[in-house]
N, C-alpha and C. Protein backbone atom coordinates (compact mmCIF):
# COMPACT_ATOMS: atom_id res chain seq x y z
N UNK A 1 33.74 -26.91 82.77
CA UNK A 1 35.12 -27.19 82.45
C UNK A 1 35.32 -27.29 80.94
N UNK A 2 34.08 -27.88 80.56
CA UNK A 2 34.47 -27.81 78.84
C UNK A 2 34.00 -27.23 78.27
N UNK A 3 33.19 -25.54 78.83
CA UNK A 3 33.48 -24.76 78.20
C UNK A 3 35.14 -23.84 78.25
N UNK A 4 35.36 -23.86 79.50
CA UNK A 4 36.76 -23.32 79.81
C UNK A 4 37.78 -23.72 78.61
N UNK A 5 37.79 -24.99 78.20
CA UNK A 5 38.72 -25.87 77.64
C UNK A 5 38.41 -25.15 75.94
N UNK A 6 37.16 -25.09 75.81
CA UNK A 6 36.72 -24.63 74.43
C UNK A 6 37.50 -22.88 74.27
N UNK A 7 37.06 -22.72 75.36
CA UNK A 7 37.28 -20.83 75.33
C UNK A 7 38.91 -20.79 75.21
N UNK A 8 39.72 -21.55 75.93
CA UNK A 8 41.27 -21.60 75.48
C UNK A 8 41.83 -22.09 74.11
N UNK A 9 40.88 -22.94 73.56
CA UNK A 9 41.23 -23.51 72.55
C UNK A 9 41.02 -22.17 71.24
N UNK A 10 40.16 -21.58 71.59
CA UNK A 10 39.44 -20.57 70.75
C UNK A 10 40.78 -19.36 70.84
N UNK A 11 41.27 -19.16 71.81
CA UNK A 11 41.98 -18.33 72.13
C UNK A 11 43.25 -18.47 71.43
N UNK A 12 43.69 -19.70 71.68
CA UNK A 12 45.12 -19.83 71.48
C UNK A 12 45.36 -20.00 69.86
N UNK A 13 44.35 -20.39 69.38
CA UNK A 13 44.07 -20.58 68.00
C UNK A 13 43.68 -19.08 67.15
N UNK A 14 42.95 -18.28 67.67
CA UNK A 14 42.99 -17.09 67.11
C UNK A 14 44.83 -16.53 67.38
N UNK A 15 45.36 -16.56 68.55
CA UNK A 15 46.41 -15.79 68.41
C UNK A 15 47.97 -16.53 67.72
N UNK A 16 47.29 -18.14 67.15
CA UNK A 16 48.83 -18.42 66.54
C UNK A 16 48.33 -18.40 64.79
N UNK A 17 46.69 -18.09 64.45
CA UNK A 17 46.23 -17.79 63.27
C UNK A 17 46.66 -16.74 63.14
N UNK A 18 46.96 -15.00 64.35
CA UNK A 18 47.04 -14.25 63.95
C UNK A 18 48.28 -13.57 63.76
N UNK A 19 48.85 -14.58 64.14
CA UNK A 19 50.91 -13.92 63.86
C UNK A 19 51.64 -14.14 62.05
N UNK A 20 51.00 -14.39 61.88
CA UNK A 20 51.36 -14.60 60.15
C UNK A 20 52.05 -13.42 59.72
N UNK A 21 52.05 -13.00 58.54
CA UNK A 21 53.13 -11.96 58.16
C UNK A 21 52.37 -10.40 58.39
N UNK A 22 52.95 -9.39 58.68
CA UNK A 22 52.53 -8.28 59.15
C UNK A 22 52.07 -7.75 57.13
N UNK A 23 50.78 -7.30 57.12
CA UNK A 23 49.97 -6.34 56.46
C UNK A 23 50.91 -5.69 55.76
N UNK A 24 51.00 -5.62 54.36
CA UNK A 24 52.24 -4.57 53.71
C UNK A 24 51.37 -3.60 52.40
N UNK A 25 51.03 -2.45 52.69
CA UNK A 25 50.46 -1.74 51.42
C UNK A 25 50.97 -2.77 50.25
N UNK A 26 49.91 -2.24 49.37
CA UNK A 26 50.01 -2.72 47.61
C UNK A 26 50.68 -1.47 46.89
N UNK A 27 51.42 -1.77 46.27
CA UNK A 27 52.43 -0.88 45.02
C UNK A 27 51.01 -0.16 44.38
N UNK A 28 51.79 1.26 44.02
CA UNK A 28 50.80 1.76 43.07
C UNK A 28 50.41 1.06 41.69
N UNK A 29 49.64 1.04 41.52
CA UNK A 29 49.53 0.43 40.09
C UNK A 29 48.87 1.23 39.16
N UNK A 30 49.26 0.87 37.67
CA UNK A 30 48.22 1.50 36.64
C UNK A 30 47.12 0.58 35.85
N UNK A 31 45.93 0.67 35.30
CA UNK A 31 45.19 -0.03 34.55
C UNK A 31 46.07 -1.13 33.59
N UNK A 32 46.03 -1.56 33.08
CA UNK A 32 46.90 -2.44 32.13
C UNK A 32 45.90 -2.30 31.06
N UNK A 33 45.79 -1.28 30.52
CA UNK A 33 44.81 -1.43 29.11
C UNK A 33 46.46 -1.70 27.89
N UNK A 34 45.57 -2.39 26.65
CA UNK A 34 46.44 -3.10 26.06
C UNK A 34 45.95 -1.97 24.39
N UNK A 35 46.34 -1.40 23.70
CA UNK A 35 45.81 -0.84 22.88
C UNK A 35 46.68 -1.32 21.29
N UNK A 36 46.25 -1.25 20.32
CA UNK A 36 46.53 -2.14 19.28
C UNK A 36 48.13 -0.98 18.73
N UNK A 37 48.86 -1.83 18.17
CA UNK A 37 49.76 -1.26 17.53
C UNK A 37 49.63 0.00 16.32
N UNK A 38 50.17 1.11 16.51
CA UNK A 38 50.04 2.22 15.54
C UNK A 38 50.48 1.54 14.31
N UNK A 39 49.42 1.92 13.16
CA UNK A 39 50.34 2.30 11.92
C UNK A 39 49.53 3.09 11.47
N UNK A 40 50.81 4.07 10.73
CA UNK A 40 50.20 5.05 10.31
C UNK A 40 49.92 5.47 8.84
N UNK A 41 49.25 6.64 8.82
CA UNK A 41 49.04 6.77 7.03
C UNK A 41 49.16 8.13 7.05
N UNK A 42 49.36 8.74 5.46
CA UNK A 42 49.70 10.40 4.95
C UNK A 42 48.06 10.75 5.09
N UNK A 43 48.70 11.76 5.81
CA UNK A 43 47.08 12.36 5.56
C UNK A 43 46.65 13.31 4.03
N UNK A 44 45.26 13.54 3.85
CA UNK A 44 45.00 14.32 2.63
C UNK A 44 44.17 15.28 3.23
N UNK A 45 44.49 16.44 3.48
CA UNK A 45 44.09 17.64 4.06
C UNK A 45 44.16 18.94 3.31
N UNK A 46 42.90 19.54 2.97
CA UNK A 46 43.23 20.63 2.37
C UNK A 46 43.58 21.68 2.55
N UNK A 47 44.80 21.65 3.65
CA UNK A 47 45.36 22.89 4.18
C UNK A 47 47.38 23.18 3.90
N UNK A 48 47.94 23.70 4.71
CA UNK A 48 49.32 23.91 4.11
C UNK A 48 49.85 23.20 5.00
N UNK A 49 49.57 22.19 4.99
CA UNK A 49 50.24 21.04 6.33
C UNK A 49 50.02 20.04 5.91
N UNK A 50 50.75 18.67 5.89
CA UNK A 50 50.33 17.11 5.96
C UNK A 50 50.96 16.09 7.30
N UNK A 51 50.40 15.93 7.32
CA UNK A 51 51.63 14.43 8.65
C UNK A 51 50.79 12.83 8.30
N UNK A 52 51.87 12.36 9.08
CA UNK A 52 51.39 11.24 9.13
C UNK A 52 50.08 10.59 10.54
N UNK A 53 49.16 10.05 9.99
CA UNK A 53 47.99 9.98 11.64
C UNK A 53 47.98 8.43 11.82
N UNK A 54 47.25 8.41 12.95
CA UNK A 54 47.78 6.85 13.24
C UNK A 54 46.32 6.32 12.47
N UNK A 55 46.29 5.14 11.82
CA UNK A 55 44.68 5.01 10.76
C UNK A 55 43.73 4.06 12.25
N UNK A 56 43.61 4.75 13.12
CA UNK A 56 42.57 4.42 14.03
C UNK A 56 42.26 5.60 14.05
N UNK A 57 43.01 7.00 14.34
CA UNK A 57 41.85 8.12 14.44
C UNK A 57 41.14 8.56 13.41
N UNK A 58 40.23 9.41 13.52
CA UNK A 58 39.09 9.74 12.49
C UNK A 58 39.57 11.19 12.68
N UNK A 59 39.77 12.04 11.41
CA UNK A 59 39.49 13.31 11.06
C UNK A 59 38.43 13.63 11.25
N UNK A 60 38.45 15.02 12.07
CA UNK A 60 37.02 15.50 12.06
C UNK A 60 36.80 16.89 12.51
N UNK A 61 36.52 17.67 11.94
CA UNK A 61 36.50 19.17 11.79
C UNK A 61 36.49 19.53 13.58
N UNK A 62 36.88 21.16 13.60
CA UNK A 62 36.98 21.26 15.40
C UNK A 62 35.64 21.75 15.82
N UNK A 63 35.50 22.25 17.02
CA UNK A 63 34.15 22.69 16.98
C UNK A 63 33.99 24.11 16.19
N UNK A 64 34.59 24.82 16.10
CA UNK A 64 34.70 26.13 15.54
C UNK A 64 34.36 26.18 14.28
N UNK A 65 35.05 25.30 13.86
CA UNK A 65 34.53 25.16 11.86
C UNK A 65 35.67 25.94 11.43
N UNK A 66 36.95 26.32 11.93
CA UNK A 66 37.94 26.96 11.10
C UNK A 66 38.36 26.20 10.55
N UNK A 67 38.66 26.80 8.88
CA UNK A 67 39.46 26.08 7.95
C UNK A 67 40.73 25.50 8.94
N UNK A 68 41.12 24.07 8.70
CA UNK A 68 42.75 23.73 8.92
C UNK A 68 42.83 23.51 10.73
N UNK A 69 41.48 23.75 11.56
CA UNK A 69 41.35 23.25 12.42
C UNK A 69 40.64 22.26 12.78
N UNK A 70 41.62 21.08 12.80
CA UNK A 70 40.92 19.81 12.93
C UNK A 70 41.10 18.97 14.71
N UNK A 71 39.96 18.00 14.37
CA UNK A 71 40.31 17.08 15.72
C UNK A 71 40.94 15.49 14.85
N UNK A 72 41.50 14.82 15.45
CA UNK A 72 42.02 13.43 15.79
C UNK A 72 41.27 12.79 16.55
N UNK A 73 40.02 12.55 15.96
CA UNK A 73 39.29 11.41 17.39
C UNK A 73 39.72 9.84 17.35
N UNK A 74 39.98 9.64 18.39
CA UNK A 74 40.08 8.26 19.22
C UNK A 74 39.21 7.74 19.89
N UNK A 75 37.90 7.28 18.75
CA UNK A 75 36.97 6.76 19.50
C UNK A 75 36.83 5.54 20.51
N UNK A 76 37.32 5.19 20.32
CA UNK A 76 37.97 3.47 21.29
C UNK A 76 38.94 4.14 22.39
N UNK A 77 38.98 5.01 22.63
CA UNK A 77 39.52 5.74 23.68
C UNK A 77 38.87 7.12 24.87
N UNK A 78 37.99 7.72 23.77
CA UNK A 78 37.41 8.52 24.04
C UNK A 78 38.05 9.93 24.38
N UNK A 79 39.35 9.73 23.22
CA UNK A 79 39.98 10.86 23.62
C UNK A 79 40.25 11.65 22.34
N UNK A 80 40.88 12.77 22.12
CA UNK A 80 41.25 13.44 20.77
C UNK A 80 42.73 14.28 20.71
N UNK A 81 42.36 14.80 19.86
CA UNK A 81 43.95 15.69 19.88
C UNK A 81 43.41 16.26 19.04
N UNK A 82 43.32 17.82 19.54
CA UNK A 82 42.77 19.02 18.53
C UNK A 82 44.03 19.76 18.01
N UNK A 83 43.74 20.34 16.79
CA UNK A 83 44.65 20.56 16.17
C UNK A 83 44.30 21.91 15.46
N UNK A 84 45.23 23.23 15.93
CA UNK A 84 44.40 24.24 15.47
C UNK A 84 46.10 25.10 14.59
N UNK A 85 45.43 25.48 13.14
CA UNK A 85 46.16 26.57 12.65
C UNK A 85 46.24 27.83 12.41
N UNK A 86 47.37 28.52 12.26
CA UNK A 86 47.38 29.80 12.05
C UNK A 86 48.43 29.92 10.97
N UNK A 87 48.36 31.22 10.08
CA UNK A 87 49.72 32.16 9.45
C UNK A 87 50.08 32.74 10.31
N UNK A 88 51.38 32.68 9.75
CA UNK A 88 52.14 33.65 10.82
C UNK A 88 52.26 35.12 9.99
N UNK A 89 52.03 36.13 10.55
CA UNK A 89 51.79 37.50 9.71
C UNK A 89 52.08 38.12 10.62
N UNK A 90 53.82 38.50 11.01
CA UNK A 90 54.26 39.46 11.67
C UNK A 90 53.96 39.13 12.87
N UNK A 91 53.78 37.94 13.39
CA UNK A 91 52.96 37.88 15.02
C UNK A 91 53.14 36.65 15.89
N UNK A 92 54.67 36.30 14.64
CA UNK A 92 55.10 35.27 15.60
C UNK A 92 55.78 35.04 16.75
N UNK A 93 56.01 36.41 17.29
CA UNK A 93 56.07 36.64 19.17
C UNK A 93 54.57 36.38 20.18
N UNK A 94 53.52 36.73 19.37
CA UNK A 94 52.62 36.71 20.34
C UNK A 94 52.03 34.79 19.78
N UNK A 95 51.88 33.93 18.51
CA UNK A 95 51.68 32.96 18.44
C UNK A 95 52.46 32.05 19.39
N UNK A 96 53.91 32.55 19.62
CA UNK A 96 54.67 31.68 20.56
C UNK A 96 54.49 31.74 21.94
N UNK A 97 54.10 33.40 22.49
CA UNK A 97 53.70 32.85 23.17
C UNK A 97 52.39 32.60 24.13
N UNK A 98 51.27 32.78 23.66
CA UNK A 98 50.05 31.97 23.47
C UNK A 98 50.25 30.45 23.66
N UNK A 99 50.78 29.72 22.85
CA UNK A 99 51.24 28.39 22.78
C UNK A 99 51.77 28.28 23.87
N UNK A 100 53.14 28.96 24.47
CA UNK A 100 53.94 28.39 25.76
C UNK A 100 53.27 28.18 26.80
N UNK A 101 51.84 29.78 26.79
CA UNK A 101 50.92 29.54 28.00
C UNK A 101 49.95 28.71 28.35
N UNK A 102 49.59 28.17 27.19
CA UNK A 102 48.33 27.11 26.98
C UNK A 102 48.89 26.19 28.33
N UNK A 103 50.04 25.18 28.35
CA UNK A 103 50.53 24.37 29.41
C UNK A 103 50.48 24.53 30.64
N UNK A 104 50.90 25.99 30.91
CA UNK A 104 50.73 26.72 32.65
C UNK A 104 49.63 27.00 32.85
N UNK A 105 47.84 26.87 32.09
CA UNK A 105 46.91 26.97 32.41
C UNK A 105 46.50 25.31 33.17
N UNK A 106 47.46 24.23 33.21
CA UNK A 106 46.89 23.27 34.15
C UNK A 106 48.22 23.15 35.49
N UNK A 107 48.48 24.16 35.65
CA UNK A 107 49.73 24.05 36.59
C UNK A 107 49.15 23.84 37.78
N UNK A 108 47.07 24.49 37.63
CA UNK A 108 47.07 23.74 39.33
C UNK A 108 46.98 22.72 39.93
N UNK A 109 45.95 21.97 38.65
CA UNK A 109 45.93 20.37 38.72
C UNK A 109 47.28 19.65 38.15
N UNK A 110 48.17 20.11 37.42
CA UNK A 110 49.52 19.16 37.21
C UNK A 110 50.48 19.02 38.39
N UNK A 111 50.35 17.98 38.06
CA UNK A 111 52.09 17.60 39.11
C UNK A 111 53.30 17.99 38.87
N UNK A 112 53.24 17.77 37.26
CA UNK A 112 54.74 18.28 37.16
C UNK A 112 54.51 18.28 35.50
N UNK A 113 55.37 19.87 34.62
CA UNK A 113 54.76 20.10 33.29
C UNK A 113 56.66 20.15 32.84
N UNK A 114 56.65 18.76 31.76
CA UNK A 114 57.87 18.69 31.33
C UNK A 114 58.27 19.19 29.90
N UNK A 115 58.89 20.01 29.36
CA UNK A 115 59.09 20.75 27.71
C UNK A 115 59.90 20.11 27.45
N UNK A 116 59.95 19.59 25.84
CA UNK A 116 60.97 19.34 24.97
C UNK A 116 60.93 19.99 24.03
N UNK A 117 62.36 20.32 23.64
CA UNK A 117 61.91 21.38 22.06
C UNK A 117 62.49 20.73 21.23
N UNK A 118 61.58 21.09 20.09
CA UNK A 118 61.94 20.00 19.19
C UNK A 118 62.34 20.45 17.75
N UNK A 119 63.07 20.23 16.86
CA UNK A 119 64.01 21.21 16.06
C UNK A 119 64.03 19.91 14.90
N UNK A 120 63.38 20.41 13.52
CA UNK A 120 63.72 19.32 12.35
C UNK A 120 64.11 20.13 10.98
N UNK A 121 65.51 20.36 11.11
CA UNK A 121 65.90 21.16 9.71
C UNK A 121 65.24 20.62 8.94
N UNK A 122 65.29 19.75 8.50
CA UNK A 122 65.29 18.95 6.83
C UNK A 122 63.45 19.38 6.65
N UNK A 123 62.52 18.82 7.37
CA UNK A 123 61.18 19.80 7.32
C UNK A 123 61.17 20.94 7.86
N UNK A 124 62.00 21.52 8.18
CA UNK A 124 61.48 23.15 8.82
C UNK A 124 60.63 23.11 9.81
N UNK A 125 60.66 22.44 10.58
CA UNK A 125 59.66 22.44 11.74
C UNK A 125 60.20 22.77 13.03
N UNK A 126 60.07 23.42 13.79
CA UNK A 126 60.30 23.69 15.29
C UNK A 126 59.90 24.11 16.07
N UNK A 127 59.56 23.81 17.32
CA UNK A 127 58.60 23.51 18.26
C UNK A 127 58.81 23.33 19.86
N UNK A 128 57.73 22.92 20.45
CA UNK A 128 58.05 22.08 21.66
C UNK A 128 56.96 21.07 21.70
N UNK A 129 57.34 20.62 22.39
CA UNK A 129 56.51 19.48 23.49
C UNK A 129 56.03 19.12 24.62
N UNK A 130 55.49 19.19 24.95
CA UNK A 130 54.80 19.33 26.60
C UNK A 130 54.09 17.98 26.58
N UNK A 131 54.87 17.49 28.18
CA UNK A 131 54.19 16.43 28.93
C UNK A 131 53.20 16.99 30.27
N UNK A 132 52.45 16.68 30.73
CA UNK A 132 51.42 16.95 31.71
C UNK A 132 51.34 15.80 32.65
N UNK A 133 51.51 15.98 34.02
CA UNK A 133 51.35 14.71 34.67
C UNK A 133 50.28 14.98 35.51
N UNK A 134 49.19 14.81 36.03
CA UNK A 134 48.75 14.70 37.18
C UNK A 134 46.73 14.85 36.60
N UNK A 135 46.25 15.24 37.25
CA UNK A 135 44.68 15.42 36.81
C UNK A 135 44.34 16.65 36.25
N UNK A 136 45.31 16.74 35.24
CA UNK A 136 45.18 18.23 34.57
C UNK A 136 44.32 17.76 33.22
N UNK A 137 43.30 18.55 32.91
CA UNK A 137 42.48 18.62 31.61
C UNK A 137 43.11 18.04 30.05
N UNK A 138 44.30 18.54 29.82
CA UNK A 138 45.53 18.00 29.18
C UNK A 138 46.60 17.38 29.35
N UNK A 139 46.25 15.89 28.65
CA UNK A 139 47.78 15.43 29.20
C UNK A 139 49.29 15.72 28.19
N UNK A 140 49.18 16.24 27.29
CA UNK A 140 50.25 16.77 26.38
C UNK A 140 49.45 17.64 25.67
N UNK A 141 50.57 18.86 24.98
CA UNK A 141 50.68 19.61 24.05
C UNK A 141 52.08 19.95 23.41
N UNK A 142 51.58 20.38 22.22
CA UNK A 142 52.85 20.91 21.51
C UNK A 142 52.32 21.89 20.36
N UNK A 143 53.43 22.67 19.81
CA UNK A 143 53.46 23.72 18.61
C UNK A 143 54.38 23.10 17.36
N UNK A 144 54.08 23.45 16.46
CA UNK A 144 55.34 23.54 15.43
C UNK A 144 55.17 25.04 14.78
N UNK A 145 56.60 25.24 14.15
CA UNK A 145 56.43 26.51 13.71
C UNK A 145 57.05 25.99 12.24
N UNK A 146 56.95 26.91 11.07
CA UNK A 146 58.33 27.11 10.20
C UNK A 146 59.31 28.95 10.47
N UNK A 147 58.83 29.28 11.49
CA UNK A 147 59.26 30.68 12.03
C UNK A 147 58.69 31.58 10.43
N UNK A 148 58.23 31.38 9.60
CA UNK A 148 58.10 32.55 8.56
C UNK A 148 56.72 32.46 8.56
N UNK A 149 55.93 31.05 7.95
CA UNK A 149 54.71 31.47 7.37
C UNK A 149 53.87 30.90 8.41
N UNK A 150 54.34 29.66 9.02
CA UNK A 150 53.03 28.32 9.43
C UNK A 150 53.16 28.11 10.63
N UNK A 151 52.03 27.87 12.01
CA UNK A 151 52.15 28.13 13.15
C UNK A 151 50.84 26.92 13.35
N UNK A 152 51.28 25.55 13.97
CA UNK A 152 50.81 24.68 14.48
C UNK A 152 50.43 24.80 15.77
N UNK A 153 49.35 24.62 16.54
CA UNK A 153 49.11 23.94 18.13
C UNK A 153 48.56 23.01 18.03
N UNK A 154 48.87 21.74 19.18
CA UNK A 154 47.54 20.77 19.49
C UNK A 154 47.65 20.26 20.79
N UNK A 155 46.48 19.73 21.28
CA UNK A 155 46.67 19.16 22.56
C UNK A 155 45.80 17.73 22.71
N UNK A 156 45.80 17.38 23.70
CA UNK A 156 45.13 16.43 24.34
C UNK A 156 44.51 16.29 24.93
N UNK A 157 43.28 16.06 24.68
CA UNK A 157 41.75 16.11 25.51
C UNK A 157 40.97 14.66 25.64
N UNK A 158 40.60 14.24 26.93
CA UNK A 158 40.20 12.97 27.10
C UNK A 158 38.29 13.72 27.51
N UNK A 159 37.12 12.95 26.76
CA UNK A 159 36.30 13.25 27.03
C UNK A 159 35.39 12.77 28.48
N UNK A 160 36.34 12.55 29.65
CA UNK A 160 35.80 12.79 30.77
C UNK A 160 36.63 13.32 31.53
N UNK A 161 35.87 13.20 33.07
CA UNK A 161 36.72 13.90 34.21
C UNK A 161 38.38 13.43 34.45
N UNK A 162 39.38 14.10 34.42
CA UNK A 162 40.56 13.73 34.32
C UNK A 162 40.87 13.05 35.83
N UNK A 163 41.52 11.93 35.83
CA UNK A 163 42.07 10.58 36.57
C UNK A 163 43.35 10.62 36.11
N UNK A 164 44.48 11.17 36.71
CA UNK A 164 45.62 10.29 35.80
C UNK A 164 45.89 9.15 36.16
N UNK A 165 45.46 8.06 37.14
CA UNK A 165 45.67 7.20 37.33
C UNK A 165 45.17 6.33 36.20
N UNK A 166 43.99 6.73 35.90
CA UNK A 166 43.10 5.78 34.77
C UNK A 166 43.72 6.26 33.65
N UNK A 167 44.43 7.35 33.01
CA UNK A 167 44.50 7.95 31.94
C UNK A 167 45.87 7.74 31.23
N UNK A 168 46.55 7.07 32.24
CA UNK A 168 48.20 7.34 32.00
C UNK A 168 48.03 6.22 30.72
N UNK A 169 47.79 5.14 30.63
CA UNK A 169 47.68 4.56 29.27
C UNK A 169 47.32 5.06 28.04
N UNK A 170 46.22 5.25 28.55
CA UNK A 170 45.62 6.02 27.06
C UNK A 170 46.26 7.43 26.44
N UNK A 171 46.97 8.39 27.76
CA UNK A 171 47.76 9.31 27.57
C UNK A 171 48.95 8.91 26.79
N UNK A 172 49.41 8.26 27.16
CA UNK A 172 50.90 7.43 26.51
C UNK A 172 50.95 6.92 25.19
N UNK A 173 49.83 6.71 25.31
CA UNK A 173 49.92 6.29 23.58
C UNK A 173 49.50 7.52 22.35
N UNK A 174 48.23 8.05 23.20
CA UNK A 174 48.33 9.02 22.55
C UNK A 174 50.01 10.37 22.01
N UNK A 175 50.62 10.04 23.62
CA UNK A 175 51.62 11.51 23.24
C UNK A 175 52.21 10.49 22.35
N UNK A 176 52.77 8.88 21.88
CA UNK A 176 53.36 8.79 20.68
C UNK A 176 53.08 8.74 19.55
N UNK A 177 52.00 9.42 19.31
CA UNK A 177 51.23 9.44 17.92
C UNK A 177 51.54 11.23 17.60
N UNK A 178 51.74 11.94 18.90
CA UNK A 178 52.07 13.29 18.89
C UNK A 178 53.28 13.21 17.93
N UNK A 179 54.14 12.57 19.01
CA UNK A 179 55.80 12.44 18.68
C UNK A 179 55.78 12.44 17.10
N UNK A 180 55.01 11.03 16.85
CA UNK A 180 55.48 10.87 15.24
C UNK A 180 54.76 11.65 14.17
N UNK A 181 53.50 12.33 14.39
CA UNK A 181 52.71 13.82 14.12
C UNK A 181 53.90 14.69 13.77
N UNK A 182 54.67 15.26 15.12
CA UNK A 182 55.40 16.38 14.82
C UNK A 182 56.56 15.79 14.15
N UNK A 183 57.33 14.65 13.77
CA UNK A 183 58.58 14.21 13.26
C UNK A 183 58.22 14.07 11.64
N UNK A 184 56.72 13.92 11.39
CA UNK A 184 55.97 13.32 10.11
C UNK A 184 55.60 14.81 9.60
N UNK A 185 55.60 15.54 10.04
CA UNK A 185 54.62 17.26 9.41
C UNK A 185 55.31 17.76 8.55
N UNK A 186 54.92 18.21 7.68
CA UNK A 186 55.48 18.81 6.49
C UNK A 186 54.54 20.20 6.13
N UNK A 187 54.91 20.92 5.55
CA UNK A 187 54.42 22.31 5.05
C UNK A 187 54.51 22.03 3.84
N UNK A 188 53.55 22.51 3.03
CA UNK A 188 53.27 22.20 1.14
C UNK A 188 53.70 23.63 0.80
């Protein structure tokens, strides 16, 4: 009998422990990395370009060794922003679009590839901007032009396997160092 009494007690107690609130998925979330405030400085580059860089990245030649092609490393990030130049010599249909295609080479891994074009009389600069969402190799790119002589690209390269879940921070900060890159560029 007193096990009977035990076995009900066991019972009735599991099923008024188990009516509590019904199981509700967790919200997506992102990492909460916290990364230090930009400031930036003029760069001194011996090419026909200057901008402003944020003074955490390090200049540092690309792999190629072309004059005026540089990287932006973000070592505390592990990410960069390569930065490659050209003259423009009669061939600024095919520099433009080279550049437009660079973006639709992650269209299989992107989710969704957003353009802004971006237009600065007062420096002569004009361009676009590309956002990248999803586990694509790049999470932004962009061009600047002055349409006569000077023909900018760069992008965004994180040195591991692409996560955008893990990346969207570090992506984000990086594309506003882009932003103020292309608003800061000047031609000498």
């Amino acid at each position: 009998m007193k096990k009977a009494k035990l076995f009900f007690f066991l019972i009735s107690f599991g099923m008024i422990s188990a009516c509590k609130n019904d199981p509700k998925p967790k919200p997506k979330g992102f990492l909460s990395l916290n990364y230090p405030e930009a400031k930036y400085e003029r760069t001194e580059l011996d090419c026909p370009f200057e901008f402003d860089k944020n003074s955490l990245a390090e200049i540092g030649p690309s792999r190629n060794k072309i004059p005026c092609w540089i990287n932006l490393n973000y070592n505390f990030m592990n990410g960069s922003i390569y930065i490659t130049y050209q003259q423009v010599n009669n061939n600024l249909d095919s520099l433009l679009m080279d550049a437009q295609k660079l973006p639709l080479q992650h269209t299989i891994k992107a989710d969704a590839i957003e353009g802004d074009i971006y237009t600065n009389d007062l420096h002569k600069t004009y361009g676009m901007f590309y956002e990248v969402e999803g586990d694509a190799a790049s999470q932004a790119q962009f061009y600047l032009t002055d349409s006569t002589e000077h023909f900018i690209t760069g992008s965004v390269y994180f040195n591991r396997v692409p996560n955008y879940d893990s990346l969207v921070p570090a992506a984000a900060y990086l594309k506003k160092d882009i932003r103020h890159l292309m608003e800061s560029l000047t031609w000498k």
